[in-house]
Protein backbone atom coordinates (compact mmCIF):
# COMPACT_ATOMS: atom_id res chain seq x y z
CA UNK A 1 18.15 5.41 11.07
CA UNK A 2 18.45 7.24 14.31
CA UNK A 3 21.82 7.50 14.43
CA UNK A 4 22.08 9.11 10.78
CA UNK A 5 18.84 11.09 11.75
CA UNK A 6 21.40 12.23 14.61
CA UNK A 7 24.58 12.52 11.75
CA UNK A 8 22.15 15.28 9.86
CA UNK A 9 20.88 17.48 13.43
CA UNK A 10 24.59 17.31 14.18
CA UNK A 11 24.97 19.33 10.59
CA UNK A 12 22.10 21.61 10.79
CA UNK A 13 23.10 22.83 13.94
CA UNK A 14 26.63 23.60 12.82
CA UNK A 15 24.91 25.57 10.05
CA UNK A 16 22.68 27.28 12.38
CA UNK A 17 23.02 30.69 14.10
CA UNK A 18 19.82 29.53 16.53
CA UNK A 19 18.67 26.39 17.79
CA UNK A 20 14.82 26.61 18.77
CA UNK A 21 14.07 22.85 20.55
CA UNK A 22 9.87 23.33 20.73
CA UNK A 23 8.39 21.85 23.62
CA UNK A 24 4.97 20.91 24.35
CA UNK A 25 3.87 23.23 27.28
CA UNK A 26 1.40 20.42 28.75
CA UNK A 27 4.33 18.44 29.25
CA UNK A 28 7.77 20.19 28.63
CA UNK A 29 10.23 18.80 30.54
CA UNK A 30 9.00 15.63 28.86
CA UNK A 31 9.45 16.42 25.48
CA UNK A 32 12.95 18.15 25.79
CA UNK A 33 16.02 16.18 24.46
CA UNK A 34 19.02 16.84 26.56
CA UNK A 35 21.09 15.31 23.61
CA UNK A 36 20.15 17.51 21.34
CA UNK A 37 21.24 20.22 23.85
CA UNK A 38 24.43 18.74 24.75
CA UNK A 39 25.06 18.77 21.01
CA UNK A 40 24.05 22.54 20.85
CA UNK A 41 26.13 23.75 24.09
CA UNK A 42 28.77 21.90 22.24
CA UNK A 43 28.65 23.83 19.31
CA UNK A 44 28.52 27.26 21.28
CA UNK A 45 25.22 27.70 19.53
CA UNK A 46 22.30 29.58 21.35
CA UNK A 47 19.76 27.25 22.35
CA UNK A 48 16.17 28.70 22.87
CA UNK A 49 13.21 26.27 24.47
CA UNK A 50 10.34 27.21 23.12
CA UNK A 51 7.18 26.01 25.02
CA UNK A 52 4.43 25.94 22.53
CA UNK A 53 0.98 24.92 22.83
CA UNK A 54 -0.02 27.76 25.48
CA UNK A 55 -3.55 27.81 24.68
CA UNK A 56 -3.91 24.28 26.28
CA UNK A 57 -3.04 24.57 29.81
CA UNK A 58 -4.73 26.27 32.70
CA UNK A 59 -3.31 30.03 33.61
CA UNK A 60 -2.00 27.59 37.01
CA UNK A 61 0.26 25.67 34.94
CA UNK A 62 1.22 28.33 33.17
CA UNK A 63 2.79 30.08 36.27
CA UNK A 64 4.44 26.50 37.39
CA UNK A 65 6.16 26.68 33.86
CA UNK A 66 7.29 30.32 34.41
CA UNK A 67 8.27 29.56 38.02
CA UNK A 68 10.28 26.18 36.89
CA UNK A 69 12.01 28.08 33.57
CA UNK A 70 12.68 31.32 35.43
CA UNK A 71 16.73 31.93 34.84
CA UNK A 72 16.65 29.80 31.28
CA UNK A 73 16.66 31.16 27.85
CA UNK A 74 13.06 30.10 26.69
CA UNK A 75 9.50 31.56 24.96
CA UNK A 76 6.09 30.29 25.98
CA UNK A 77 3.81 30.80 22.65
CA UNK A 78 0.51 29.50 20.62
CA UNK A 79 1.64 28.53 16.98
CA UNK A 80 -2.12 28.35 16.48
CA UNK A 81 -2.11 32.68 16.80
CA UNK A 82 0.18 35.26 15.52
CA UNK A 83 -0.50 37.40 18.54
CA UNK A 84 3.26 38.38 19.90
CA UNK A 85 5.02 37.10 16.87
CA UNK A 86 6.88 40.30 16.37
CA UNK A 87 8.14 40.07 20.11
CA UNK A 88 8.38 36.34 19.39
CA UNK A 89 10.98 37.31 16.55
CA UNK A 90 13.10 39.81 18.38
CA UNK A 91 13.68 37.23 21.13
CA UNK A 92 14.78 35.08 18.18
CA UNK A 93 17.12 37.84 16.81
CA UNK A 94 18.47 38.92 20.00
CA UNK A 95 20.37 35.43 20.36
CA UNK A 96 22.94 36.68 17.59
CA UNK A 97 23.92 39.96 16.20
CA UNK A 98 24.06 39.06 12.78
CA UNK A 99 21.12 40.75 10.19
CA UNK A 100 20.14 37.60 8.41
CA UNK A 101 20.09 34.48 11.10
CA UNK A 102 19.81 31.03 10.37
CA UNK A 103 17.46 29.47 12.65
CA UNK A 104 17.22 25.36 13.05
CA UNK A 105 13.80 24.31 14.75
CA UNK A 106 13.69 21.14 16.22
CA UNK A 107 11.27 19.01 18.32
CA UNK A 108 9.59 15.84 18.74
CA UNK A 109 6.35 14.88 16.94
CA UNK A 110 3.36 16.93 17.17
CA UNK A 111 5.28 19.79 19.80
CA UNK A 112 3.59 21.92 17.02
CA UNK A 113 7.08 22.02 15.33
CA UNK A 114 5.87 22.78 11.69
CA UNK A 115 3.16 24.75 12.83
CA UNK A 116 5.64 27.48 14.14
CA UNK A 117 7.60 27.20 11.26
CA UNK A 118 4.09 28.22 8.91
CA UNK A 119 3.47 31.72 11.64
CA UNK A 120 7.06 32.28 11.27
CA UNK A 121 7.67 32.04 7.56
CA UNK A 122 7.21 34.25 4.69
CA UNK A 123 4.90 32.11 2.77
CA UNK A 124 7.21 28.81 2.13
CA UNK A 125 4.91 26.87 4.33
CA UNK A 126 6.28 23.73 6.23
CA UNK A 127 3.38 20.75 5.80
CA UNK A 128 1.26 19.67 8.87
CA UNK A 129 0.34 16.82 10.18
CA UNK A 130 -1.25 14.78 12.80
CA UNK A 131 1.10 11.60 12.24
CA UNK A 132 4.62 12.09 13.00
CA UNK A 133 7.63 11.38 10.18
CA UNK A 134 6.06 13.96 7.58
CA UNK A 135 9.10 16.18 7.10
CA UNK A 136 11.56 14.03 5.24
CA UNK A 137 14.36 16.36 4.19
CA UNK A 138 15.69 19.67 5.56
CA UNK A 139 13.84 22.43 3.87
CA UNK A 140 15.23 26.21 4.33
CA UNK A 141 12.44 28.48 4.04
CA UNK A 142 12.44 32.29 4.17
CA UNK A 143 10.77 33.74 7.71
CA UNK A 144 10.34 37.60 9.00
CA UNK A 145 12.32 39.87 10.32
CA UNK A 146 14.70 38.40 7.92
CA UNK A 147 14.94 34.92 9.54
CA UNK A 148 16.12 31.57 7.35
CA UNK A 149 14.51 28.82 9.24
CA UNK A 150 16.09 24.96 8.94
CA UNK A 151 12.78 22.35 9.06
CA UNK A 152 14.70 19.37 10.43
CA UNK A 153 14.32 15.89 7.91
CA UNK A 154 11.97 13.23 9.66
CA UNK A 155 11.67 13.25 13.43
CA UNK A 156 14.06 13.32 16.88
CA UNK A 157 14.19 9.91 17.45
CA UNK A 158 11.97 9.30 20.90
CA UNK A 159 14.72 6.19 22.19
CA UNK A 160 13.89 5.73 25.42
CA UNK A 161 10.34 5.58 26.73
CA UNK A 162 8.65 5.80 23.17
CA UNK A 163 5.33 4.82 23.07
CA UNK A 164 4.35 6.42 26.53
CA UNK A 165 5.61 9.89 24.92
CA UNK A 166 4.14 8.91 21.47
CA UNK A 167 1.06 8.78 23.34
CA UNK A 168 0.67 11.82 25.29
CA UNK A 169 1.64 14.14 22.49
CA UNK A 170 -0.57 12.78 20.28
CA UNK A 171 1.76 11.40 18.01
CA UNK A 172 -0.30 8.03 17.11
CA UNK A 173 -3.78 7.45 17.57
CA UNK A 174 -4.73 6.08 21.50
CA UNK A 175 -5.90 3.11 19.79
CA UNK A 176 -2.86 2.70 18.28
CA UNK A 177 -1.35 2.22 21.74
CA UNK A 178 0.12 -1.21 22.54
CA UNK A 179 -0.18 -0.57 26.34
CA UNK A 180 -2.70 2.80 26.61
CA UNK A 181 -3.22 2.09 30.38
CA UNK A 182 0.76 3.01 30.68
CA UNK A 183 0.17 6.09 28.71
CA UNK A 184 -3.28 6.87 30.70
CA UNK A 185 -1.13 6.28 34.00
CA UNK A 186 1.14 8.89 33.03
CA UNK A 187 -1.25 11.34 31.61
CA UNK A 188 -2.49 10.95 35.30
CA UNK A 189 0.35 11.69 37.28
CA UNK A 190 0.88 14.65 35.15
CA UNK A 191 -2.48 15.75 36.41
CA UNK A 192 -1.77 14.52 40.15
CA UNK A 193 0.88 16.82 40.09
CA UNK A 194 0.18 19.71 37.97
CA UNK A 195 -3.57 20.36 38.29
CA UNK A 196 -5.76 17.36 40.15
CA UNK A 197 -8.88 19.80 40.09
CA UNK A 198 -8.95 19.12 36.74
CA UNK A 199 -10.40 15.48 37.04
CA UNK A 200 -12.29 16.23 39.53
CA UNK A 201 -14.05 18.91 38.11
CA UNK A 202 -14.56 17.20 34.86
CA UNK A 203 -15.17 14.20 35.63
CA UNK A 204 -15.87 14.01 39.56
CA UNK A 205 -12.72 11.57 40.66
CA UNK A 206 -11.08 11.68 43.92
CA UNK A 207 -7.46 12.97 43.01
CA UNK A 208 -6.07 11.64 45.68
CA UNK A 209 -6.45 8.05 44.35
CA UNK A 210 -3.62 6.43 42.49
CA UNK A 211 -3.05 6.42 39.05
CA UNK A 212 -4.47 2.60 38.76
CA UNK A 213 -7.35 3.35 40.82
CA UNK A 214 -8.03 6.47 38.76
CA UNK A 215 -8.83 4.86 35.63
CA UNK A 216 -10.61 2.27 36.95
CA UNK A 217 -12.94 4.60 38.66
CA UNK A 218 -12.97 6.96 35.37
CA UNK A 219 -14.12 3.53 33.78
CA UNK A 220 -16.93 2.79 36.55
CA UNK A 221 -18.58 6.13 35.94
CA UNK A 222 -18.31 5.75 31.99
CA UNK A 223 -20.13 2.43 32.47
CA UNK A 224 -16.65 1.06 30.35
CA UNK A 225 -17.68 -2.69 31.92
CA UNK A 226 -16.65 -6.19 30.74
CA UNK A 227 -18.09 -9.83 31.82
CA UNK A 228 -18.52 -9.51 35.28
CA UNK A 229 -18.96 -5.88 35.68
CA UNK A 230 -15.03 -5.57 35.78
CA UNK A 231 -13.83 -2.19 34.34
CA UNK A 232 -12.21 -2.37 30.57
CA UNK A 233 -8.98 -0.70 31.81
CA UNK A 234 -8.33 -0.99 28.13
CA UNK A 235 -11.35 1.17 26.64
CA UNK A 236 -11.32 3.39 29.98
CA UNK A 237 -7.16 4.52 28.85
CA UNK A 238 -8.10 5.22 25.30
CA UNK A 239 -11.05 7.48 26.08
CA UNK A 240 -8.89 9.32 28.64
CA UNK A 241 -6.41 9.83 26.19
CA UNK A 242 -8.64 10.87 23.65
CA UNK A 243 -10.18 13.73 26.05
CA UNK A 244 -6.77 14.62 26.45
CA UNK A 245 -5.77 15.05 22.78
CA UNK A 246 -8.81 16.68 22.03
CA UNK A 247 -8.62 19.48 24.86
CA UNK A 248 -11.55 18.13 26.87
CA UNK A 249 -9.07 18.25 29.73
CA UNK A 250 -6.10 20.53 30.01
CA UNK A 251 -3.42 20.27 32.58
C-alpha cells in the first residue's frame, strides 16, 4: 500500500506545476517528509512548505519558526481564516509563470491538508476529517486566482516513528495510543525546547524536570493515582495529550 500510495505522489507531482507539502506549525520539522521532497527536487518542481495551523502557537514560536525557515521557500498560514489568502495565492502563483497552475497539496494526517484545500477552492470542497485516510482518490478541484489544486488519494505513509507522530497531530484518538506515555514524552520535549513557560504557567511544573518526571508530576497534581498512591503514567499521557489536541496548551 505505501509503496503504490508512493507510485501515485510520484504521478501527481509530475502533473503538477506546484508542490505545497503542509506542515503542522506546532511541530513542523516533524511532520515534513524529506522523500517527498527528494521526489519534488527531482522533478525540478517548486516545492513550497506551508506551515499551517498558526493560530495554535505562541507569537515566541512563531518567531523560532521564522528564524529556523528564514532563506527557504515557505508560508506560515491559518486554514481556519481567509485573512491573507489573496497574498497566500500570489505566493502560490509566483512559483511558475504559467496563467492556470496546477497545484498538488500534500501532507500528513490532520496538518490541516483538506482544510486549505476548502479556503483555497472555488466551491469543490475537499471533505474533513478528524481521522486520517478520508481522501481516497485524487480529486482536481477548481481554486482562485485560477489555481487547479491535486487532493492527494489516502495519506503520506508515516513509516518510521508512526504512532508517536499519529499522536501528536491528532491523527487517532490519545486513547487510541498503544504507548501514550511515548507520545506524552515527546509532546514534552517539544515544550522543553520550544516554550517550557507553557507548563508551568498552566499547570505549575518545574520545566526543568525530565520528560518522565514531568508526567508523573502532571499526574500527582491531577490526583491521576493507582493502588498505592503511584501515578497512572497511563491516564496522566492521555490527558496531556488531550489538552494538547484541544488547544489547552500551545507550544
Amino acid at each position: 500500500m505505501k509503496q503504490g500510495f508512493w507510485i501515485v505522489v510520484k504521478d501527481m507531482i509530475r502533473e503538477a506545476d506546484v508542490i505545497l507539502e503542509i506542515l503542522d506549525a506546532r511541530m513542523p520539522d516533524l511532520t515534513r517528509n524529506k522523500r517527498l521532497e527528494q521526489y519534488a527536487a527531482a522533478s525540478g518542481k517548486r516545492l513550497m512548505l506551508v506551515i499551517n495551523k498558526k493560530d495554535l502557537i505562541s507569537e515566541n514560536a512563531i518567531r523560532s519558526i521564522e528564524k529556523s525557515y528564514s532563506g527557504r521557500d515557505y508560508a506560515l498560514v491559518c486554514s481556519r481564516s481567509h485573512k491573507s489568502i489573496s497574498r497566500f495565492i500570489g505566493q502560490i502563483k509566483s512559483k511558475a509563470k504559467k496563467d492556470k497552475l496546477k497545484v498538488a497539496v500534500i501532507g500528513y494526517p490532520n496538518t490541516g491538508k483538506s482544510s486549505l484545500i476548502n479556503i483555497l477552492s472555488r466551491g469543490g470542497k475537499a471533505k474533513t476529517s478528524l481521522e486520517s485516510g478520508l481522501t481516497r482518490g485524487a480529486q482536481f478541484i477548481s481554486g482562485r486566482g485560477n489555481l487547479m489544486l491535486i487532493d492527494t488519494p489516502g495519506v503520506v505513509p508515516y513509516e518510521d516513528r508512526e504512532e508517536v507522530l499519529l499522536g501528536l497531530t491528532s491523527a487517532i484518538s490519545p486513547d487510541k495510543l498503544n504507548d501514550p506515555e511515548s507520545v506524552a514524552y515527546e509532546l514534552i520535549g517539544i515544550f522543553k525546547k520550544n516554550n517550557p513557560i507553557a507548563l508551568e504557567k498552566e499547570y505549575g511544573l518545574n520545566a526543568g524536570l525530565e520528560p518522565e518526571e514531568l508526567l508523573l508530576e502532571f499526574g500527582k497534581k491531577r490526583c491521576m493515582l493507582i493502588k498505592g498512591g503511584i501515578v497512572d503514567e497511563r491516564r496522566a499521557a492521555i490527558q496531556l495529550l488531550t489538552d494538547w489536541h484541544n488547544g489547552k496548551i500551545r507550544v
